[in-house]
C-alpha atoms as a PDB file:
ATOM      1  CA  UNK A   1      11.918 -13.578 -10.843  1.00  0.00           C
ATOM      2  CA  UNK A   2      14.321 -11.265 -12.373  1.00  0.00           C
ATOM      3  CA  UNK A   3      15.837  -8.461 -10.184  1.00  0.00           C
ATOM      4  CA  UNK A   4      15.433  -5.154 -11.388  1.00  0.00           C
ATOM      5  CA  UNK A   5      18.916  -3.911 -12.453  1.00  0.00           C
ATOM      6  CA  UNK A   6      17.081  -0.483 -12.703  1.00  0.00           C
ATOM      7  CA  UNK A   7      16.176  -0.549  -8.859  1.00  0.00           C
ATOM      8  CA  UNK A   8      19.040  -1.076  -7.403  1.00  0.00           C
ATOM      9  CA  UNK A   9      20.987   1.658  -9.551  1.00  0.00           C
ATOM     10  CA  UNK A  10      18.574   3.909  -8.233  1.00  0.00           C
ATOM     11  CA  UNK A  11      19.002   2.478  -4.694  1.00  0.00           C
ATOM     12  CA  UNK A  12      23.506   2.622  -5.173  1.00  0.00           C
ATOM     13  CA  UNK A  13      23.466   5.821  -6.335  1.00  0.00           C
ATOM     14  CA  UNK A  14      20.857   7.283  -3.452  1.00  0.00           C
ATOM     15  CA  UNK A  15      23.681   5.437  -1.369  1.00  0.00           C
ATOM     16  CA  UNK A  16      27.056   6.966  -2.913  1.00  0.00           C
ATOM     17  CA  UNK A  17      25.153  10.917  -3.218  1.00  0.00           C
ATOM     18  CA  UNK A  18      23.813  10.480   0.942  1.00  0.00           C
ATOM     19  CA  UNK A  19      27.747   8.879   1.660  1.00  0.00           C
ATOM     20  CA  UNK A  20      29.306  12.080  -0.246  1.00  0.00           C
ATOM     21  CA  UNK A  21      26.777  14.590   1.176  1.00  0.00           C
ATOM     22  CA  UNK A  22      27.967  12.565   5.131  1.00  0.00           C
ATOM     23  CA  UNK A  23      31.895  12.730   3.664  1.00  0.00           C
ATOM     24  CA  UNK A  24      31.344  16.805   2.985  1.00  0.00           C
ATOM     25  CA  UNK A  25      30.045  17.529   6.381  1.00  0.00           C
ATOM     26  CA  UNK A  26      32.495  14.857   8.461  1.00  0.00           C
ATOM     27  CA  UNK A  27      35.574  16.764   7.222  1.00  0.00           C
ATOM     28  CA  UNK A  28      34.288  19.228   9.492  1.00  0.00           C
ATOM     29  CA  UNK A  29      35.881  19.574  13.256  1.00  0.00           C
ATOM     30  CA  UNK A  30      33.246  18.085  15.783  1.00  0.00           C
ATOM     31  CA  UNK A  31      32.478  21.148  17.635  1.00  0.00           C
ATOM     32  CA  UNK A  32      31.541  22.810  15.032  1.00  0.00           C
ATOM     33  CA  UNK A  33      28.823  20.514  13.394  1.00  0.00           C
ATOM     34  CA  UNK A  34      27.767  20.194  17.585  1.00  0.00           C
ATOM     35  CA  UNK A  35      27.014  23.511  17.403  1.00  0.00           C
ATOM     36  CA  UNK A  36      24.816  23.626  14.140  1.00  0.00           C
ATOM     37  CA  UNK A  37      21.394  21.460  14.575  1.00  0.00           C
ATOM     38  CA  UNK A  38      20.768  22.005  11.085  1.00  0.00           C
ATOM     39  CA  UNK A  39      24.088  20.258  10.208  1.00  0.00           C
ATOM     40  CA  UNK A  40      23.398  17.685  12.768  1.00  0.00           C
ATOM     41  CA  UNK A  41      20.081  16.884  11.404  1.00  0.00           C
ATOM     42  CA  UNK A  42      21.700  16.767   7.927  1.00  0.00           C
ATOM     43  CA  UNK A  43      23.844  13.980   9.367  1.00  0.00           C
ATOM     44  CA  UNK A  44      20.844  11.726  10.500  1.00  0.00           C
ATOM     45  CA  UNK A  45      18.650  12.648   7.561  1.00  0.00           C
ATOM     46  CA  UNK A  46      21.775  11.537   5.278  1.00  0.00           C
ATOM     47  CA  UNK A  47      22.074   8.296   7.837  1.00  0.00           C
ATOM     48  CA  UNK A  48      18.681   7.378   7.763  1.00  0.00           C
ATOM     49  CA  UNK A  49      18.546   7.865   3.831  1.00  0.00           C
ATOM     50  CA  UNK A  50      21.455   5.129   3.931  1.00  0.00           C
ATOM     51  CA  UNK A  51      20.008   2.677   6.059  1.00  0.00           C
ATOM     52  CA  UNK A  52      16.544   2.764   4.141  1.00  0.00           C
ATOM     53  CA  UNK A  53      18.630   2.543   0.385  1.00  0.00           C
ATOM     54  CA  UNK A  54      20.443  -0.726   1.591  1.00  0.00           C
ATOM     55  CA  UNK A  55      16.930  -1.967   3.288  1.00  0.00           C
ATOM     56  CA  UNK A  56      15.364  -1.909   0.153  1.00  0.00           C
ATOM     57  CA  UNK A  57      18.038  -3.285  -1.873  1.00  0.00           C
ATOM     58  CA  UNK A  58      18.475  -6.320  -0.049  1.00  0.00           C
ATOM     59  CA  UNK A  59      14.418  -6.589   0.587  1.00  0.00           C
ATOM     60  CA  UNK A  60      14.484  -6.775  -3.057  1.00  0.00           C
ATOM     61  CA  UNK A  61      17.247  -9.071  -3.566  1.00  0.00           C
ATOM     62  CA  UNK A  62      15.744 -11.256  -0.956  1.00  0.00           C
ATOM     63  CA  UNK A  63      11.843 -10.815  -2.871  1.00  0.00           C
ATOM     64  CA  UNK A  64      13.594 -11.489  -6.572  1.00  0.00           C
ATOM     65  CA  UNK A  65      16.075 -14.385  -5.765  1.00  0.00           C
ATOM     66  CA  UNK A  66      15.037 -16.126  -3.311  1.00  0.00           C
ATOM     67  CA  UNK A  67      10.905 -15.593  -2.933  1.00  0.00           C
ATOM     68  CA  UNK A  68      11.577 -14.145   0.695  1.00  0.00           C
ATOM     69  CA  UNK A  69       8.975 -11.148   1.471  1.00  0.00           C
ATOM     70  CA  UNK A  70      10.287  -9.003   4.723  1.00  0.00           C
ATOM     71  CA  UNK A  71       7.742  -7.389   6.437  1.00  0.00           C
ATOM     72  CA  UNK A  72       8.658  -4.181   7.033  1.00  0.00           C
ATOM     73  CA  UNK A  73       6.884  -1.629  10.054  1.00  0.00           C
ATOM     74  CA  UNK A  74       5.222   0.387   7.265  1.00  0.00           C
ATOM     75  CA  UNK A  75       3.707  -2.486   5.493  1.00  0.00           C
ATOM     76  CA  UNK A  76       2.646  -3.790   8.833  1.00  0.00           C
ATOM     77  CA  UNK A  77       1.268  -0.468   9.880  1.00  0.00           C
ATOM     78  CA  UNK A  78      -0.820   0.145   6.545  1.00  0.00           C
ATOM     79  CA  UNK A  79      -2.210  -3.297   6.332  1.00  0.00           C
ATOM     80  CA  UNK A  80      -3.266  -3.113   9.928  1.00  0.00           C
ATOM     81  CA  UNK A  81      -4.423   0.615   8.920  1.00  0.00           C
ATOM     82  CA  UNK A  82      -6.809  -1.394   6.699  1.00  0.00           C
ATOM     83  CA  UNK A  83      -8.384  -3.388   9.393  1.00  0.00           C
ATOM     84  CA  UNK A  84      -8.468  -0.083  11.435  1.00  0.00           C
ATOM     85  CA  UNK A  85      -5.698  -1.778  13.752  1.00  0.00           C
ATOM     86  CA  UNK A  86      -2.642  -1.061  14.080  1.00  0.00           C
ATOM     87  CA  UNK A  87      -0.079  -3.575  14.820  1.00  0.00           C
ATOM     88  CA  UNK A  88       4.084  -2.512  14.792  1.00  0.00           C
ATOM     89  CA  UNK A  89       4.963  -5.486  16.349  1.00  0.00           C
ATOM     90  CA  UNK A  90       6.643  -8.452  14.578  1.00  0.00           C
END
């Protein structure tokens, strides 16, 4: 299967704007963004944001190119959602 060029812009470019956003607030001296929870929770939101963009691109990398589905907790969690079980567990 093809990989969807289209995807994985949109996945790059949700990583570059959350790494700008993280660049912005780093410049910042530490005790100050310790002090703000708002900026601090703007920090993991940003993080988290990362981690799930690069997920997804290699989840479809991996799915396109080489027929490899990764299970992820949410799938997991819905499909067990549909047997009214819940399972999070690998």
């Amino acid at each position: 299967m093809q990989i969807d060029n289209e995807r994985l812009t949109k996945y790059l470019d949700e990583i570059i704007s959350e790494t700008t956003d993280l660049e912005a607030l780093l410049v910042r001296q530490d005790k100050e963004i310790l002090q703000d929870r708002h900026m601090l929770k703007s920090l993991k939101y940003s993080t988290i944001v990362i981690a799930e963009a690069i997920a997804s691109t290699l989840q479809h990398i991996l799915a396109k190119r080489h027929n490899i589905v990764v299970e992820t907790v949410t799938w997991r969690f819905l499909q067990g959602a549909g047997n009214s079980v819940c399972c999070l567990t690998n």
